[in-house]
Protein backbone atom coordinates (compact mmCIF):
# COMPACT_ATOMS: atom_id res chain seq x y z
CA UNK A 1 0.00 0.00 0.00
CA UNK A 2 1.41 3.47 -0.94
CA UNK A 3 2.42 6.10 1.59
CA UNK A 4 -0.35 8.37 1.90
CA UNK A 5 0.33 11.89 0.04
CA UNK A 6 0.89 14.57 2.33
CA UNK A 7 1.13 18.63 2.24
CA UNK A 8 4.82 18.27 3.17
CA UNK A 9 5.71 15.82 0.13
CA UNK A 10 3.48 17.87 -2.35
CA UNK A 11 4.93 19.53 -5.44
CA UNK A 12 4.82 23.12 -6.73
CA UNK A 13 1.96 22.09 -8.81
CA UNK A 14 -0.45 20.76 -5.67
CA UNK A 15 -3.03 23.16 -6.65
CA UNK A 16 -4.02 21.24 -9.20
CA UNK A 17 -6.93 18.77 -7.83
CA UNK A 18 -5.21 15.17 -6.17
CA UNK A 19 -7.95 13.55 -8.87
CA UNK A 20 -6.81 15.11 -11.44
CA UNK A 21 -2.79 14.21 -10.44
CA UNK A 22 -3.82 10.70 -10.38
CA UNK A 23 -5.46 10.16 -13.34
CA UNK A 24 -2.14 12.01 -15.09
CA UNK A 25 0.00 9.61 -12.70
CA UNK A 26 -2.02 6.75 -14.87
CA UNK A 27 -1.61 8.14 -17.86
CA UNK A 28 2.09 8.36 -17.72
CA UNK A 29 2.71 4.85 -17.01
CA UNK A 30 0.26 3.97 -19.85
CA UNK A 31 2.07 6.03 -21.91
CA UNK A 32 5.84 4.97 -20.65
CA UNK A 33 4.37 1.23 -21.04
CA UNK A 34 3.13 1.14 -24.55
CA UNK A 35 5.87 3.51 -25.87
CA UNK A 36 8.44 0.51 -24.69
CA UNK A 37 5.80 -2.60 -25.57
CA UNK A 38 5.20 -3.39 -21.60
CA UNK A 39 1.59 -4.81 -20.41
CA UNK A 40 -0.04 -3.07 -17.21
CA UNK A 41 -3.51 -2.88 -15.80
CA UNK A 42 -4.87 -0.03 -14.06
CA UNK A 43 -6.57 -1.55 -10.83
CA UNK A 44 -8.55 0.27 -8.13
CA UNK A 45 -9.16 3.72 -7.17
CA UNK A 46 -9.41 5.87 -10.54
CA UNK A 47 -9.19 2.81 -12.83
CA UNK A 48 -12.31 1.16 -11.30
CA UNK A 49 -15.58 1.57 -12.80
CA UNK A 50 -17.45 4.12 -11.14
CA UNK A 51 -20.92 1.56 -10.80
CA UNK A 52 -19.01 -0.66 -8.79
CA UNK A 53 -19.12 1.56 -5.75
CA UNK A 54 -20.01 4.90 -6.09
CA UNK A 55 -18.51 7.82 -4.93
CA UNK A 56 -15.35 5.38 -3.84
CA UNK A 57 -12.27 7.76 -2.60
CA UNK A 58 -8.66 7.18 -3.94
CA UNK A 59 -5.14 9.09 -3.19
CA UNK A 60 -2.83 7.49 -5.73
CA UNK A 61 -2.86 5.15 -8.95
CA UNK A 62 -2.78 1.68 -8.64
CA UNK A 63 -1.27 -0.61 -11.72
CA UNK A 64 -0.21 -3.96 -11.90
CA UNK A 65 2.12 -5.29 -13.93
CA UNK A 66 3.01 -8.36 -16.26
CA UNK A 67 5.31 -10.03 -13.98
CA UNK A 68 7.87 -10.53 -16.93
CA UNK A 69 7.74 -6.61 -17.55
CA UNK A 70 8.03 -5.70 -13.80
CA UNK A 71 11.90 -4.62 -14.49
CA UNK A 72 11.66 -2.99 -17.62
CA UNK A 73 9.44 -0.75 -16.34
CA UNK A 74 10.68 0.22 -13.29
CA UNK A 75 14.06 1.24 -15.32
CA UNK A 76 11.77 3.39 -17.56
CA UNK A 77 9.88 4.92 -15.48
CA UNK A 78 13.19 5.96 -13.89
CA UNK A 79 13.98 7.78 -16.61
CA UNK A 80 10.57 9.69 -16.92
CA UNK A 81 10.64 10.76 -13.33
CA UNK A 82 9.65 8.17 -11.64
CA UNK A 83 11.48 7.32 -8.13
CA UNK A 84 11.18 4.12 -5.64
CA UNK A 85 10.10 5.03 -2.02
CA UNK A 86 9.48 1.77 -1.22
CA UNK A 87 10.69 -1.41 -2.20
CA UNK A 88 8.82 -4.87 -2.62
CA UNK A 89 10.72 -6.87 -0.38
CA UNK A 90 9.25 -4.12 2.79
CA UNK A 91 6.04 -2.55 0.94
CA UNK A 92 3.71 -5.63 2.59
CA UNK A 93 3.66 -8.57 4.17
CA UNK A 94 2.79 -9.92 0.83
CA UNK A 95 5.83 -8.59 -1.00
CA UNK A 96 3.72 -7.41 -3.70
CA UNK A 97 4.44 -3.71 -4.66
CA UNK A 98 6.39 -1.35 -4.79
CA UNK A 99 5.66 2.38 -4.20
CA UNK A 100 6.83 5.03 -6.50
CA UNK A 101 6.61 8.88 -6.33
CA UNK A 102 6.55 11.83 -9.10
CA UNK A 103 7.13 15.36 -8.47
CA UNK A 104 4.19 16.31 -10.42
CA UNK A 105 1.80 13.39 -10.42
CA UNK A 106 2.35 12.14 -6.97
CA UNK A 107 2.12 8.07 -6.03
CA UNK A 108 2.23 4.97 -7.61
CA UNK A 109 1.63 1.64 -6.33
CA UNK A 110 3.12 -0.99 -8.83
CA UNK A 111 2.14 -4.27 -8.41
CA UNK A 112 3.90 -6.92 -9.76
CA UNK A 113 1.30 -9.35 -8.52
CA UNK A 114 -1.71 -9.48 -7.18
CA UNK A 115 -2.23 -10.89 -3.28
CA UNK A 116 -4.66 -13.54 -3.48
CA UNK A 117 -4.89 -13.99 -7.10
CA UNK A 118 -2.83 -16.91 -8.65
CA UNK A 119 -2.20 -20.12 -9.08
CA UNK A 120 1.11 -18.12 -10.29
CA UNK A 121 1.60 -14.42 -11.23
CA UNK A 122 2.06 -15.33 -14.61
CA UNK A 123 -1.02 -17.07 -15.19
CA UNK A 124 -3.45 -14.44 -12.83
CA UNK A 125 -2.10 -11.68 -15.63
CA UNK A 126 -2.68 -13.96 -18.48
CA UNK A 127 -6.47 -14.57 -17.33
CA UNK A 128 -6.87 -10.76 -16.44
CA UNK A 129 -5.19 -9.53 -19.71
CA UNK A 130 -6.88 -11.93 -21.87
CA UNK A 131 -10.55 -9.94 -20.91
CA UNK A 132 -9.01 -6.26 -20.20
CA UNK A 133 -10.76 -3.27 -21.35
CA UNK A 134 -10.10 0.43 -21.48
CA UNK A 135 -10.91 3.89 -19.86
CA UNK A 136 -9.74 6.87 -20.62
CA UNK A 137 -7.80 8.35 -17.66
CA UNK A 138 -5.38 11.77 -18.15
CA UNK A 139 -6.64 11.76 -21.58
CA UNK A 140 -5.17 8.80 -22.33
CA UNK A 141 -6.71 5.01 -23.37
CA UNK A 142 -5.58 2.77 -20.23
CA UNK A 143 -6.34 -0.97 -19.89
CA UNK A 144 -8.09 -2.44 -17.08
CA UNK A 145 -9.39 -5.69 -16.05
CA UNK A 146 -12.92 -6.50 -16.71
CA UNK A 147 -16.36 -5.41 -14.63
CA UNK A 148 -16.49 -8.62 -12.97
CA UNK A 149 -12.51 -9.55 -12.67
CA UNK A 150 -12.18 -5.99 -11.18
CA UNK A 151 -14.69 -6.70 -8.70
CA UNK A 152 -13.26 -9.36 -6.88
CA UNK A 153 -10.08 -7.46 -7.16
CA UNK A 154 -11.56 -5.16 -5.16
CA UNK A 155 -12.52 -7.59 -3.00
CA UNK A 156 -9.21 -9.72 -2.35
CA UNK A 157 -8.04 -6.09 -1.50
CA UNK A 158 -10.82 -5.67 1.03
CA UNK A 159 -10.19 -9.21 2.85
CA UNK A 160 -6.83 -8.37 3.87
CA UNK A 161 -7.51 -4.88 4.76
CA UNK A 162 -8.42 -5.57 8.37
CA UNK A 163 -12.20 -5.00 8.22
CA UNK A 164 -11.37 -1.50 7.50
CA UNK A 165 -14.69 0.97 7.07
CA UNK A 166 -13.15 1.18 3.01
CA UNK A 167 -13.32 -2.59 2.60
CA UNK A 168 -16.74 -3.32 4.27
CA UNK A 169 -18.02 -1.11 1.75
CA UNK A 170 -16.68 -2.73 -0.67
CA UNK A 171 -17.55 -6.04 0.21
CA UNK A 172 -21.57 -4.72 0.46
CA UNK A 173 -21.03 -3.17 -2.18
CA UNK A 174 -19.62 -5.57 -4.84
CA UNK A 175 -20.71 -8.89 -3.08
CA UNK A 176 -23.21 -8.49 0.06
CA UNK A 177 -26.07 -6.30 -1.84
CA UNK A 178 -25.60 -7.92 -5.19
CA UNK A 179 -28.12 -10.25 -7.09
CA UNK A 180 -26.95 -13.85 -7.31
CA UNK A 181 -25.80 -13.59 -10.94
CA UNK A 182 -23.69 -10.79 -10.37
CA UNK A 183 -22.53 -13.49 -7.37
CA UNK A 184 -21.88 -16.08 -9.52
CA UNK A 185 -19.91 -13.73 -12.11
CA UNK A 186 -17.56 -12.90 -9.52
CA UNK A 187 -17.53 -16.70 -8.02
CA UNK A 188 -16.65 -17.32 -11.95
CA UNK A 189 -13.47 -15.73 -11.83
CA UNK A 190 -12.31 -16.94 -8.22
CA UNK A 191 -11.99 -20.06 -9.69
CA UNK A 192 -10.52 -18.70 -13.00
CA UNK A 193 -7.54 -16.90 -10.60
CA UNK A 194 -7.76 -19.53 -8.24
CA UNK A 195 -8.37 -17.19 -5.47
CA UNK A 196 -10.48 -19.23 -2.80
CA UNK A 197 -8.00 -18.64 -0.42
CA UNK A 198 -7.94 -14.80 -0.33
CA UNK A 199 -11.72 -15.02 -0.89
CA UNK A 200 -12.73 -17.10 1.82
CA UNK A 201 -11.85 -14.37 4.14
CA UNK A 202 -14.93 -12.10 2.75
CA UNK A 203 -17.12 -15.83 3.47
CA UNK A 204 -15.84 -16.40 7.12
CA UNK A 205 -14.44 -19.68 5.78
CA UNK A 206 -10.74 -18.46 6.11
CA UNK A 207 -9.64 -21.34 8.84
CA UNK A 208 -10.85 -24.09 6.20
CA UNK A 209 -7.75 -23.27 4.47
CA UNK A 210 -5.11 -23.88 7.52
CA UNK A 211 -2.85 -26.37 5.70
CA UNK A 212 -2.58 -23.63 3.11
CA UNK A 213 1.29 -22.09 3.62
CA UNK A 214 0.28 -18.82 3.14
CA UNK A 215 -2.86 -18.89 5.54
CA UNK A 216 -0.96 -17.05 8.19
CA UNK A 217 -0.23 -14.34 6.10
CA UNK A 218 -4.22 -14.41 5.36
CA UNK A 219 -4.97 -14.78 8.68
CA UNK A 220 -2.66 -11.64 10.63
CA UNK A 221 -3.99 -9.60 7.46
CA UNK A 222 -7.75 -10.28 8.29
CA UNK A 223 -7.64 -10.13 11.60
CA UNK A 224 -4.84 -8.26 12.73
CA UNK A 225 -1.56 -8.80 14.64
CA UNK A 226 2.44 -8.41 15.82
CA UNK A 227 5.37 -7.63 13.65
CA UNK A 228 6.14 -10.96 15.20
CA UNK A 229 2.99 -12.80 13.77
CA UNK A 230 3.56 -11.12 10.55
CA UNK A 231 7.15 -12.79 10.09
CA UNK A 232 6.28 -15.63 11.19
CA UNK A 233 3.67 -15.72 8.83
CA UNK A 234 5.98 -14.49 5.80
CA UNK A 235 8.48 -17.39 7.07
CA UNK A 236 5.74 -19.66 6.57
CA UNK A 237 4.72 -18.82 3.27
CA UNK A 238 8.18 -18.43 1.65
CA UNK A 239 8.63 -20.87 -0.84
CA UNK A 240 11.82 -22.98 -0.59
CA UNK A 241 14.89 -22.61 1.99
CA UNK A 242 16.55 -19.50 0.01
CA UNK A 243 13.40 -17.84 0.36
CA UNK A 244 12.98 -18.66 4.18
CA UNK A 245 16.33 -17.69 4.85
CA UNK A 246 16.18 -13.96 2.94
CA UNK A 247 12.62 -13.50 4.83
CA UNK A 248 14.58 -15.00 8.01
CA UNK A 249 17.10 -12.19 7.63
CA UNK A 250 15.01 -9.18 6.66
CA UNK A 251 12.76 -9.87 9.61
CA UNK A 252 16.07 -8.29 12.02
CA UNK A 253 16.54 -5.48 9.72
CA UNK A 254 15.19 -1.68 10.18
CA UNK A 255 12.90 -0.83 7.72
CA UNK A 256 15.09 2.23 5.98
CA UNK A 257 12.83 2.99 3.44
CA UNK A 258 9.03 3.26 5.80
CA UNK A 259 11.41 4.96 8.72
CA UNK A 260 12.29 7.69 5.62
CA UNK A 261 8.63 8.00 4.83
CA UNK A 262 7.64 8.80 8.30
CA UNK A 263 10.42 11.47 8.76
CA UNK A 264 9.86 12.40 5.84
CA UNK A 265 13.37 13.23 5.16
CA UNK A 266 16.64 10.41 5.03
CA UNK A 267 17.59 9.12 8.12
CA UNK A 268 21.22 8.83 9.77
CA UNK A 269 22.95 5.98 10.93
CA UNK A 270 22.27 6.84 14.50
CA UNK A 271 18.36 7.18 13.66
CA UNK A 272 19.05 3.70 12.17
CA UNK A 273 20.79 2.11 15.08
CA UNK A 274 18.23 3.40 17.88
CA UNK A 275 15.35 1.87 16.17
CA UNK A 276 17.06 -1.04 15.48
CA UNK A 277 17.36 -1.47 19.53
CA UNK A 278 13.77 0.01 19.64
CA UNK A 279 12.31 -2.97 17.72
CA UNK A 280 12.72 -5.93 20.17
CA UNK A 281 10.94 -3.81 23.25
CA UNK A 282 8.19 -2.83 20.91
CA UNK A 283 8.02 -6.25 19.56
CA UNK A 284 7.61 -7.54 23.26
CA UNK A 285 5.07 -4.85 24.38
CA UNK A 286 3.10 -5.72 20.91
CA UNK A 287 2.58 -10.04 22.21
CA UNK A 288 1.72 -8.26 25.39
CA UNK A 289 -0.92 -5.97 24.32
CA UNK A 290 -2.11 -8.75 21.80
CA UNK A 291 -2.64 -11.62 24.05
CA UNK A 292 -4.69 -9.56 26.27
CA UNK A 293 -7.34 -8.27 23.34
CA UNK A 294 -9.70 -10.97 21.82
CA UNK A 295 -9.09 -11.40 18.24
CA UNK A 296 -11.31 -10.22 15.77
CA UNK A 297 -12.66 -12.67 13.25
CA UNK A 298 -13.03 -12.79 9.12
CA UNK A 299 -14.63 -9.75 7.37
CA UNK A 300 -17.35 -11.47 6.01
């Protein structure tokens, strides 16, 4: 999830409507994309279509990208004015994208898959690519996913959002209130993207899934919990020793790049250092405070 935009990390040219900067932020990629023959959907937020839920709030563009083209485009985007904030490896628990920033159109979540939707990357962007269609946003043709694949998107976003107020909405909106062929639509495409785990968090049917290695991760996103239960939970659903052991390793570091985002400025070595010794006593107070609050169930 991209770092919320702020009046200290807006441009020159923040009089110009935060809609409006988005929709330019989409165009640009579109634009850096097809000039270089790269494949991206526009997902969420300004990309979705506006029947889905109305009135639905955004503050930055969403895209995801064909896993094979993730690099390419990063490197162009570089040279359009593009910069990384934040990496994959510390944007989520799920790895999954990156945030960018421009000095005129703001920030950029790029996916380079899409939590919940599988059985690989590869093949979720092949299904979703192989039904996109267009909208026009910044004046410029942009492909998205179709009505129906875009709804349960939205909806595999909502499950691990924590039964925010945002993703209840959604889920009424898209799922709850719906008619039962707009139901089975939807149902349709969880098994085209073979997305039943992500999915059965908006059911309640999450804990039929606990042999699944990357229930935890489901399961701490739903319903909360520690930096500790989160890496344990990333641990778990690393695929293969190598894996474990770079998830293993990260887990100790200091997260440079959110610890920039929140001073909003770089950070020294000593900054560095002192939350690195910070980290274990919050860690502790977090199991504390957790064991001694009931835990909240599935969003559905």
């Amino acid at each position: 999830m991209a770092a919320q935009e702020t009046t200290e990390h807006a441009s020159a040219s923040a009089t110009v409507p935060l809609e409006v900067r988005i929709g330019f932020a989409h165009a640009s990629v579109q634009w850096v994309a097809d000039r270089d023959g790269l494949d991206v959907l526009h997902v969420k937020g300004a990309a979705l279509d506006p029947t889905l839920v109305p009135g639905r709030g955004y503050s930055d563009a969403d895209v995801l990208v064909r896993p094979e083209h993730v690099r390419s485009l990063l490197h162009a985007l570089g040279r359009h004015g593009w910069f990384v904030i934040n990496s994959f490896a510390f944007g989520s628990s799920f790895e999954h994208s990156a945030t960018l920033r421009h000095n005129d159109f703001g920030l950029l979540d790029l996916h380079r898959v899409y939590p919940g939707a599988g059985p690989t990357p590869s093949a979720a962007f092949d299904a979703l690519w192989a039904e996109r269609d267009t909208m026009m946003l910044g004046g410029i043709e942009c492909t998205v996913p179709s009505r129906d694949a875009h709804a349960l998107l939205l909806l595999l976003h909502a499950a691990r959002g924590g039964g925010d107020p945002k993703g209840l909405h959604d889920i009424e909106s898209v799922w709850t209130s719906v008619d039962d062929d707009r139901r089975a639509r939807i149902l349709e495409w969880v098994d085209r993207l073979d997305a039943g785990l992500g999915f059965s968090v908006v059911t309640g049917t999450l804990d039929d899934h606990r042999d699944d290695p990357a229930y935890d991760l489901w399961r701490v996103a739903a319903r909360g919990g520690t930096r500790l239960d989160e890496w344990r939970a990333r641990l778990r659903a690393a695929d293969g020793s190598r894996a474990k052991l770079s998830v293993a390793l990260r887990s100790v570091l200091v997260n440079v790049e959110h610890l920039t985002i929140v001073r909003g400025r770089p950070v020294t070595r000593r900054e560095v250092a002192v939350e690195f010794f910070r980290r274990p006593a919050r860690g502790l107070g977090e199991q504390v405070a957790r064991a001694r609050r009931p835990t909240s169930r599935d969003v559905g």
